[in-house]
PDB file of N, CA and C in Angstrom:
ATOM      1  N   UNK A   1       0.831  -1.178   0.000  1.00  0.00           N
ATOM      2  CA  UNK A   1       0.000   0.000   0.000  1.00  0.00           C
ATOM      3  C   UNK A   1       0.877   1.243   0.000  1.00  0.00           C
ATOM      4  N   UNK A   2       0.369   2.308  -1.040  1.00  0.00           N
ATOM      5  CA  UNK A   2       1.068   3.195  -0.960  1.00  0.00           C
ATOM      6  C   UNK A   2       0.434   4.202   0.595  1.00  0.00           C
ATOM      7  N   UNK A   3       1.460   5.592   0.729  1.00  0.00           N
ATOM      8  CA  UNK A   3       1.014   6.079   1.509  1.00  0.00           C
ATOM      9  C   UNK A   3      -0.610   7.198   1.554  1.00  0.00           C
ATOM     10  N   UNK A   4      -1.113   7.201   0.399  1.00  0.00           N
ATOM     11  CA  UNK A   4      -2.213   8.052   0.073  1.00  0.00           C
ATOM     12  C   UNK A   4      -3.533   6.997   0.206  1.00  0.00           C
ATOM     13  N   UNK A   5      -3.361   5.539  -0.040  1.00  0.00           N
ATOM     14  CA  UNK A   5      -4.051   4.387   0.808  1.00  0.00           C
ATOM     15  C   UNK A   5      -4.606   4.304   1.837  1.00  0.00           C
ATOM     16  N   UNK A   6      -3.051   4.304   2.625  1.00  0.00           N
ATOM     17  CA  UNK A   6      -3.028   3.681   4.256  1.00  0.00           C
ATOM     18  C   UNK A   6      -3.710   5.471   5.072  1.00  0.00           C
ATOM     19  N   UNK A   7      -3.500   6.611   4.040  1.00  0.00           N
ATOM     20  CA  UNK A   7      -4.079   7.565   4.948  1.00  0.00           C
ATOM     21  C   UNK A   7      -5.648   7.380   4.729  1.00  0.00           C
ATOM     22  N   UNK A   8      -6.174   7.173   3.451  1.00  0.00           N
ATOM     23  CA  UNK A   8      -7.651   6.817   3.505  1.00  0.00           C
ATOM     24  C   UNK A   8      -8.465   5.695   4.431  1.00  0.00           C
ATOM     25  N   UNK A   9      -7.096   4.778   3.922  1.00  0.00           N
ATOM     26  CA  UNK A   9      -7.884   3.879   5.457  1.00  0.00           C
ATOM     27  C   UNK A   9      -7.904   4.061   6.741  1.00  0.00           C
ATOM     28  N   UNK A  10      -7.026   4.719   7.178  1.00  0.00           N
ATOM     29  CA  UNK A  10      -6.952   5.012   8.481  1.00  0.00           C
ATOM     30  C   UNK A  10      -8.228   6.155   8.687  1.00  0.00           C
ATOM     31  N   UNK A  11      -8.300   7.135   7.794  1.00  0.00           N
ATOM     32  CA  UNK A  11      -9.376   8.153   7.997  1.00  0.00           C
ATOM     33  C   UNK A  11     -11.171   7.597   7.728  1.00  0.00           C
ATOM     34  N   UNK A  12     -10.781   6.254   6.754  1.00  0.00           N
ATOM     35  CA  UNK A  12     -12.021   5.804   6.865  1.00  0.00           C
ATOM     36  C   UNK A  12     -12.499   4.789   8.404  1.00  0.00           C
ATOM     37  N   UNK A  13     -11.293   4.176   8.961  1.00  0.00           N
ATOM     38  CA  UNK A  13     -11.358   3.596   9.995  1.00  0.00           C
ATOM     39  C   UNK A  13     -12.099   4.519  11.367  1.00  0.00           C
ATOM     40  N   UNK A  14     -11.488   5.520  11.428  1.00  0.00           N
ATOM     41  CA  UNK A  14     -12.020   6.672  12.035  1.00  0.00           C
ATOM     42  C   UNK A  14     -13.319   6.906  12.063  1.00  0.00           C
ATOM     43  N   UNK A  15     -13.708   7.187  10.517  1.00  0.00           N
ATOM     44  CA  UNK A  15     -15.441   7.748  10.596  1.00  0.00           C
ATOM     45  C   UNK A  15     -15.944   6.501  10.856  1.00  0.00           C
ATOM     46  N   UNK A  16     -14.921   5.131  10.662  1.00  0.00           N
ATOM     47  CA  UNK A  16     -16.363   4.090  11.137  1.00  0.00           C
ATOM     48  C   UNK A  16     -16.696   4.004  12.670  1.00  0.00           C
ATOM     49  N   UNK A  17     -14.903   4.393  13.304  1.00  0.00           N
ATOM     50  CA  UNK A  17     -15.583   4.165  14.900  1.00  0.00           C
ATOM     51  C   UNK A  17     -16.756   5.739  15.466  1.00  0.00           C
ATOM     52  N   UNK A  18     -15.974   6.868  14.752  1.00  0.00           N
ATOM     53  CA  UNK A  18     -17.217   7.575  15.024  1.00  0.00           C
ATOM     54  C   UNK A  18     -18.805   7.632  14.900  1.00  0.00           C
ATOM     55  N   UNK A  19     -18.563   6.869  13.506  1.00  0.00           N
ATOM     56  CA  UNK A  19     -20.128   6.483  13.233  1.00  0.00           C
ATOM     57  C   UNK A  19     -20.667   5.712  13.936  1.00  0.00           C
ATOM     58  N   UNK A  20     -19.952   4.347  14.579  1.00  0.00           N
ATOM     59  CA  UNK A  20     -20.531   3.322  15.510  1.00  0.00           C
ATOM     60  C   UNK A  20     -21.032   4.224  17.107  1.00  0.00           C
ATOM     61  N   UNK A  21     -19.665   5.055  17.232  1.00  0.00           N
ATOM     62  CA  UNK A  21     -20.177   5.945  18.565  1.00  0.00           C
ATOM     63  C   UNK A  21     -21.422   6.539  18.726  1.00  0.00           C
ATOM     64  N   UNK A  22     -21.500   7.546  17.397  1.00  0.00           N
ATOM     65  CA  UNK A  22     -23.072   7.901  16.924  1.00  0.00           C
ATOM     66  C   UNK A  22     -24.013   7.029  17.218  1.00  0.00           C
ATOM     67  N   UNK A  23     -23.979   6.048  16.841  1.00  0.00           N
ATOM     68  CA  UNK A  23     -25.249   5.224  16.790  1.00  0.00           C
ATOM     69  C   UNK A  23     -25.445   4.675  18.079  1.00  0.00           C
ATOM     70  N   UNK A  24     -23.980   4.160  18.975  1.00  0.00           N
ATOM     71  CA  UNK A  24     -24.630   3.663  20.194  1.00  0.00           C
ATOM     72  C   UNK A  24     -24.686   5.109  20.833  1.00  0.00           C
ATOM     73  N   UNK A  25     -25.053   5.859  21.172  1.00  0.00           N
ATOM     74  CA  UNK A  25     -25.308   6.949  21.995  1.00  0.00           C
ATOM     75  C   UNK A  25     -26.908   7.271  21.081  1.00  0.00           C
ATOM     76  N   UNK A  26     -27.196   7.055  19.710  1.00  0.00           N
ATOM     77  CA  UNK A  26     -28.263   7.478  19.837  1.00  0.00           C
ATOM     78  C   UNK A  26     -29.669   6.034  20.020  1.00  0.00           C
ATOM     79  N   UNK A  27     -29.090   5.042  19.750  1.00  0.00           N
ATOM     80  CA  UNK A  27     -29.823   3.900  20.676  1.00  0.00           C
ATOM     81  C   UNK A  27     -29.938   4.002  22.611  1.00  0.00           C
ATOM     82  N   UNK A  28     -28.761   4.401  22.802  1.00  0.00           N
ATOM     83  CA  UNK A  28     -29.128   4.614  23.949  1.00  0.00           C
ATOM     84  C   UNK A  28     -30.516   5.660  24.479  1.00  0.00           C
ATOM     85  N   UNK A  29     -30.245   6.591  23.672  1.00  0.00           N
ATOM     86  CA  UNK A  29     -31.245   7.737  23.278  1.00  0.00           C
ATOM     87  C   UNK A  29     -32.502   7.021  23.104  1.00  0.00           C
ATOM     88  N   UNK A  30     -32.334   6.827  22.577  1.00  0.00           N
ATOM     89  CA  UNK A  30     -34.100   5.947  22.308  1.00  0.00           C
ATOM     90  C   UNK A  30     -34.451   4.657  23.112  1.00  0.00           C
ATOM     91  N   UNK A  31     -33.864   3.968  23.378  1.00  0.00           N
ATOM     92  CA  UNK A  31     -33.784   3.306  24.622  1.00  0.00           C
ATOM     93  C   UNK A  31     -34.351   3.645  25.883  1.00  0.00           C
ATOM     94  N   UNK A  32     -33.918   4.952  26.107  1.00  0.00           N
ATOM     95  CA  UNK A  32     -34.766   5.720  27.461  1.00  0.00           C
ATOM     96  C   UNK A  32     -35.844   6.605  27.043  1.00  0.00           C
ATOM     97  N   UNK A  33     -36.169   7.037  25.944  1.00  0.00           N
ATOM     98  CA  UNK A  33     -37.079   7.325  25.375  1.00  0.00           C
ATOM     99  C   UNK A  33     -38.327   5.921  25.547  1.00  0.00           C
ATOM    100  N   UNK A  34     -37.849   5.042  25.160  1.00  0.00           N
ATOM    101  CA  UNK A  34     -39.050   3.824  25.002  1.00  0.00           C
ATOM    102  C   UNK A  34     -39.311   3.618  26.512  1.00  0.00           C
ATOM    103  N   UNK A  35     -38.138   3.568  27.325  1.00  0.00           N
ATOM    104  CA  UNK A  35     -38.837   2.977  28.763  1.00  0.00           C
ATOM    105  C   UNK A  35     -39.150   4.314  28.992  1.00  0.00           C
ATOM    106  N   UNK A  36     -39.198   5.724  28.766  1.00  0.00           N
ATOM    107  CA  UNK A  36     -40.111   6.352  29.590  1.00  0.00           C
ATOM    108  C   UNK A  36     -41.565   6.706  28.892  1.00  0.00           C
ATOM    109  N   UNK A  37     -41.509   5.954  27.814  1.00  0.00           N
ATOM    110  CA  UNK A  37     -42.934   6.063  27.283  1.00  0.00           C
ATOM    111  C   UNK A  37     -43.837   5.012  27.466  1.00  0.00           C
ATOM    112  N   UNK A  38     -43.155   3.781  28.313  1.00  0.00           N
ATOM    113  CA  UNK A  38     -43.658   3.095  29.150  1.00  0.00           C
ATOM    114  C   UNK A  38     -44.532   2.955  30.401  1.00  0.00           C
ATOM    115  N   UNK A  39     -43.427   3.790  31.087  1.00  0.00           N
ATOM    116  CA  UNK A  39     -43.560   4.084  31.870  1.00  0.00           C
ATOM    117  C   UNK A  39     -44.691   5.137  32.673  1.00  0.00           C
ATOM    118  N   UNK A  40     -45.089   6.551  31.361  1.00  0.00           N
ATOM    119  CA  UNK A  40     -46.048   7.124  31.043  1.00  0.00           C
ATOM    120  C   UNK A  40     -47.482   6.329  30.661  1.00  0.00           C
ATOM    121  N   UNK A  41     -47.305   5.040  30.162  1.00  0.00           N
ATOM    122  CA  UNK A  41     -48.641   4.671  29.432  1.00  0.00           C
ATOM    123  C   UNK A  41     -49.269   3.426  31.219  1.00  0.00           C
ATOM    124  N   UNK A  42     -48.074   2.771  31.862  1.00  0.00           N
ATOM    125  CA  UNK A  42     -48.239   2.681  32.978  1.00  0.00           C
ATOM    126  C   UNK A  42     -49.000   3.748  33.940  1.00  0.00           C
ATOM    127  N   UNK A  43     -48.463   4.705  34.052  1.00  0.00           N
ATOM    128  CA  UNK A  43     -48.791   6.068  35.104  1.00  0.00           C
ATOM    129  C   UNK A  43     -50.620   5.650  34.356  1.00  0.00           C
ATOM    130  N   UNK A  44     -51.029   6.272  33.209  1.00  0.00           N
ATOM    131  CA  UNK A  44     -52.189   6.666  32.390  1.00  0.00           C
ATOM    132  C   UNK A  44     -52.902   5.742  33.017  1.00  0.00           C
ATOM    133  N   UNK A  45     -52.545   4.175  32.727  1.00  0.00           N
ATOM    134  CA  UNK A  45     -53.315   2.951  33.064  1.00  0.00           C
ATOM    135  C   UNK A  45     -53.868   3.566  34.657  1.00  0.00           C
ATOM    136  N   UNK A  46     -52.763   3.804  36.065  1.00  0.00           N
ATOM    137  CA  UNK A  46     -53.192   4.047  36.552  1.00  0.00           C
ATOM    138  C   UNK A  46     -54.441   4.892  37.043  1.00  0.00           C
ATOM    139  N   UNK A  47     -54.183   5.672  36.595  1.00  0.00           N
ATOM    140  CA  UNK A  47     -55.133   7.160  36.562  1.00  0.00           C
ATOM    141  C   UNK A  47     -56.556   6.616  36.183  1.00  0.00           C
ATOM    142  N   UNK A  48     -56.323   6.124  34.622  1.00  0.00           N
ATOM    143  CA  UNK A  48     -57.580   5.638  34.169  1.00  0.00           C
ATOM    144  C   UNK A  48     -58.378   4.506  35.536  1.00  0.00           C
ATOM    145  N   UNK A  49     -57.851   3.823  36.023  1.00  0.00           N
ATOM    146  CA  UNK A  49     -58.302   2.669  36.932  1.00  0.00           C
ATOM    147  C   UNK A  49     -58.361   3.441  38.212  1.00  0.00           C
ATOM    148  N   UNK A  50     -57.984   4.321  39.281  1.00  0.00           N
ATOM    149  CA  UNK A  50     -58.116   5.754  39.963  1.00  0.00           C
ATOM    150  C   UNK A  50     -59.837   6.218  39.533  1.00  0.00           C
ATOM    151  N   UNK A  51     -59.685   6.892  38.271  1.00  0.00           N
ATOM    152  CA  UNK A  51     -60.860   7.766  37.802  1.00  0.00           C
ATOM    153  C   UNK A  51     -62.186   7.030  37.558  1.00  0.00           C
ATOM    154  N   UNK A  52     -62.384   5.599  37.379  1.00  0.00           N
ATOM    155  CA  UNK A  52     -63.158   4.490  37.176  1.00  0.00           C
ATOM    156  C   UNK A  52     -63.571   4.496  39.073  1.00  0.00           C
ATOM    157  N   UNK A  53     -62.544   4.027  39.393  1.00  0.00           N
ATOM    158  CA  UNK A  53     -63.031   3.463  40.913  1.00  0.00           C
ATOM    159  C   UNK A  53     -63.940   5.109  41.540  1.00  0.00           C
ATOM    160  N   UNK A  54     -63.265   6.522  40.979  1.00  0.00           N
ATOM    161  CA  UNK A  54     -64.487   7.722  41.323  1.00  0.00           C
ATOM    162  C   UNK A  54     -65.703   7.260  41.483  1.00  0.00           C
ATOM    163  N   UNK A  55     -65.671   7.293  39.905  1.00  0.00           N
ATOM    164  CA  UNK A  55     -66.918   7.149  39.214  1.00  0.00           C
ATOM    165  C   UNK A  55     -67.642   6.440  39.678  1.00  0.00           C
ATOM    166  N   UNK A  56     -67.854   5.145  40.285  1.00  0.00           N
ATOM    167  CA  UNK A  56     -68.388   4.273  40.714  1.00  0.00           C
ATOM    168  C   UNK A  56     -68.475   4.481  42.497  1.00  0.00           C
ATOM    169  N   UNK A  57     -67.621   5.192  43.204  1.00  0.00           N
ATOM    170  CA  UNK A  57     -68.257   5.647  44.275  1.00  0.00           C
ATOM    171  C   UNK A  57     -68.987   6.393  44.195  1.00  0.00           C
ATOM    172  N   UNK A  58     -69.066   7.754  43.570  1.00  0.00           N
ATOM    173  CA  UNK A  58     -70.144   8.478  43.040  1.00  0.00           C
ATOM    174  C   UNK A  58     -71.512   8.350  42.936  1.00  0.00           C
ATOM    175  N   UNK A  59     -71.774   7.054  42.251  1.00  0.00           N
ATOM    176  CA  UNK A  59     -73.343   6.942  41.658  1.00  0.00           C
ATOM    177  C   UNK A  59     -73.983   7.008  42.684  1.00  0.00           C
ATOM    178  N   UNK A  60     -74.053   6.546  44.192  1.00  0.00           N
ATOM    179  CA  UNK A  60     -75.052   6.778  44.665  1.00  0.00           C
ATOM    180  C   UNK A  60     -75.668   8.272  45.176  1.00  0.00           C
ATOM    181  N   UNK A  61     -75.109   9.241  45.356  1.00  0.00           N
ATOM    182  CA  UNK A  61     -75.199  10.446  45.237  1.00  0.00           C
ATOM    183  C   UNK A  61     -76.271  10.750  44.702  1.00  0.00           C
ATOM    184  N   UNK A  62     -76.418  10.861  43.686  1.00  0.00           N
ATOM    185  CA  UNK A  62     -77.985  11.518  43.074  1.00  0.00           C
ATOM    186  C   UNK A  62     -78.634  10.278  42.924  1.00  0.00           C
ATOM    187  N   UNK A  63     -78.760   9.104  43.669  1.00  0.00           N
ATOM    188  CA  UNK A  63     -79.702   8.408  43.987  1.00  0.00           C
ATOM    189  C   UNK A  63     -80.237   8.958  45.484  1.00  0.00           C
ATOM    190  N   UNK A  64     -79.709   8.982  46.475  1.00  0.00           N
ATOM    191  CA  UNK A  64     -79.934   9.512  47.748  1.00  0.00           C
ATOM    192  C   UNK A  64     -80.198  10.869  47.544  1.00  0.00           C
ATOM    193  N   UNK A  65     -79.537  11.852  46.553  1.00  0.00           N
ATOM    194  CA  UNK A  65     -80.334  13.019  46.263  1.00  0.00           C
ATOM    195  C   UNK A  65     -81.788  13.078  46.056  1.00  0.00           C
ATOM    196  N   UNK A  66     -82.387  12.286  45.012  1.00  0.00           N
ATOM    197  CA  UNK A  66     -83.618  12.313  44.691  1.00  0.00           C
ATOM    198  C   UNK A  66     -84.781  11.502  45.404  1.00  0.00           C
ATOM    199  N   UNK A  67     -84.092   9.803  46.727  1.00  0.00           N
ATOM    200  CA  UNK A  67     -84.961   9.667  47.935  1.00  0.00           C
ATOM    201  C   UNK A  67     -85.170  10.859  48.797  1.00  0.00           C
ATOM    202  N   UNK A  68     -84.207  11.706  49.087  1.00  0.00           N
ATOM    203  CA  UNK A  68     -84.610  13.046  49.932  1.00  0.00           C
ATOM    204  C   UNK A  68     -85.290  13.747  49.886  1.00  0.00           C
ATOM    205  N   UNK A  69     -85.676  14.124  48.268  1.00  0.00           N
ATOM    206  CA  UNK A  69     -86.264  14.937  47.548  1.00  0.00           C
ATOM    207  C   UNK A  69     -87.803  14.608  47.754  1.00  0.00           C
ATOM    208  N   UNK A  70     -87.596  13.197  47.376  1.00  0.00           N
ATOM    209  CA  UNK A  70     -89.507  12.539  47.199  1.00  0.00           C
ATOM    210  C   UNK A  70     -89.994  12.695  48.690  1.00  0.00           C
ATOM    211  N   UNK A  71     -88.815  12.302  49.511  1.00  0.00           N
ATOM    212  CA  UNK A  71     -88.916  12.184  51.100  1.00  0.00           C
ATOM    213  C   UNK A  71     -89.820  13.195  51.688  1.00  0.00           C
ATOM    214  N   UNK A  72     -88.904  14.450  51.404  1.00  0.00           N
ATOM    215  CA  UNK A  72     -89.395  15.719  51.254  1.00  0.00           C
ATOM    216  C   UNK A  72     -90.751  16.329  50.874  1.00  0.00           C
ATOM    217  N   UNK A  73     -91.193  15.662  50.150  1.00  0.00           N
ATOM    218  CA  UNK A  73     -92.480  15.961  48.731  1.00  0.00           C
ATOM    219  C   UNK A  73     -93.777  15.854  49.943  1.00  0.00           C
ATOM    220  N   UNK A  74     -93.103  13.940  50.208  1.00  0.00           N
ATOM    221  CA  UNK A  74     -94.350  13.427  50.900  1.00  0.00           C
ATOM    222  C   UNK A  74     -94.433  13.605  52.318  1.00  0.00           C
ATOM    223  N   UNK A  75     -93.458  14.306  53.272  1.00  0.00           N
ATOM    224  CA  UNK A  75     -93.461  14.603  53.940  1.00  0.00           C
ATOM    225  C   UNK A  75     -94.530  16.620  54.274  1.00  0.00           C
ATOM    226  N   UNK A  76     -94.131  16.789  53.207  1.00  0.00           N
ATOM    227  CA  UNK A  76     -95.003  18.267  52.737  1.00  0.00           C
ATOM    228  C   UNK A  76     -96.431  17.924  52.354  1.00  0.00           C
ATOM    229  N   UNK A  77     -96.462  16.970  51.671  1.00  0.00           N
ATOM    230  CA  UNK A  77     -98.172  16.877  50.991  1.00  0.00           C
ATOM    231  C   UNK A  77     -98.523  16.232  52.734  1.00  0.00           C
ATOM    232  N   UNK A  78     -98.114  15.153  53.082  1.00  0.00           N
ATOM    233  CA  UNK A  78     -98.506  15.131  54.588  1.00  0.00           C
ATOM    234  C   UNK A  78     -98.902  16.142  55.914  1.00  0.00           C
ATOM    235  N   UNK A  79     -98.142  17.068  55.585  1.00  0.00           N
ATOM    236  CA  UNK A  79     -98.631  17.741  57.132  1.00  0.00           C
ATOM    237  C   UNK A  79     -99.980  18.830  55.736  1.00  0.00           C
ATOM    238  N   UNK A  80     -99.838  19.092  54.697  1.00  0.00           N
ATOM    239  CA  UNK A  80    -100.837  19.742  54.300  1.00  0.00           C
ATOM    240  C   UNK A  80    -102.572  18.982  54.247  1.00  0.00           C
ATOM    241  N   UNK A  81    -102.161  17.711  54.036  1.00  0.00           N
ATOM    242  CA  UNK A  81    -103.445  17.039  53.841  1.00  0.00           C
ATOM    243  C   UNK A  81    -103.590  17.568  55.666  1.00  0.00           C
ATOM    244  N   UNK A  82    -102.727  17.242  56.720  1.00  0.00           N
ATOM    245  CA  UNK A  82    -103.231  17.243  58.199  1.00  0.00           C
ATOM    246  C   UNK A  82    -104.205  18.162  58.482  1.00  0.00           C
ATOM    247  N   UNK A  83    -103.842  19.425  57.612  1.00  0.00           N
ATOM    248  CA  UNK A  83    -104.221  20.990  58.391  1.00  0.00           C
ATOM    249  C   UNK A  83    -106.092  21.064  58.055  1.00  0.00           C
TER     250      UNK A  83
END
C-alpha cells in the first residue's frame, strides 16, 4: 500500500468508529425514550383505573339526592293534607 491508501484507510477507519459511537449513543437515546414512554402509558393505566373506581363511588349520590327529595315531597303533601 502506498502512503495516500493507508491515509484513507486510516481516515475511513475513524469515521467508522465515530459512526458506531453515533449510533450507540443514539440507541441509547431511544432506549430511554421507550422505557419512559412506558412508563407514562403505565402512570395513564393508573389514573384511568383511579378515575373508574371515582366514578363508581359516586353513583349513589344523586340516587340519595332524589330519595330526599320525594322524602321531602311526601313529607309536605302530609302535614298539608293534616291541616
Amino acid at each position: 500500500m502506498t502512503t495516500p491508501e493507508v491515509s484513507v484507510a486510516l481516515e475511513l477507519e475513524r469515521l467508522r468508529g465515530t459512526c458506531e459511537t453515533g449510533f450507540t449513543r443514539v440507541d441509547g437515546q431511544l432506549a430511554l425514550l421507550v422505557q419512559r414512554g412506558d412508563q407514562t402509558d403505565k402512570d395513564i393505566a393508573e389514573l384511568k383505573a383511579e378515575v373508574e373506581a371515582l366514578k363508581r363511588a359516586r353513583w349513589p349520590l344523586p340516587s340519595i339526592a332524589a330519595v330526599v327529595s320525594v322524602s321531602a315531597l311526601a313529607v309536605t303533601l302530609w302535614q298539608a293534607a293534616g291541616r
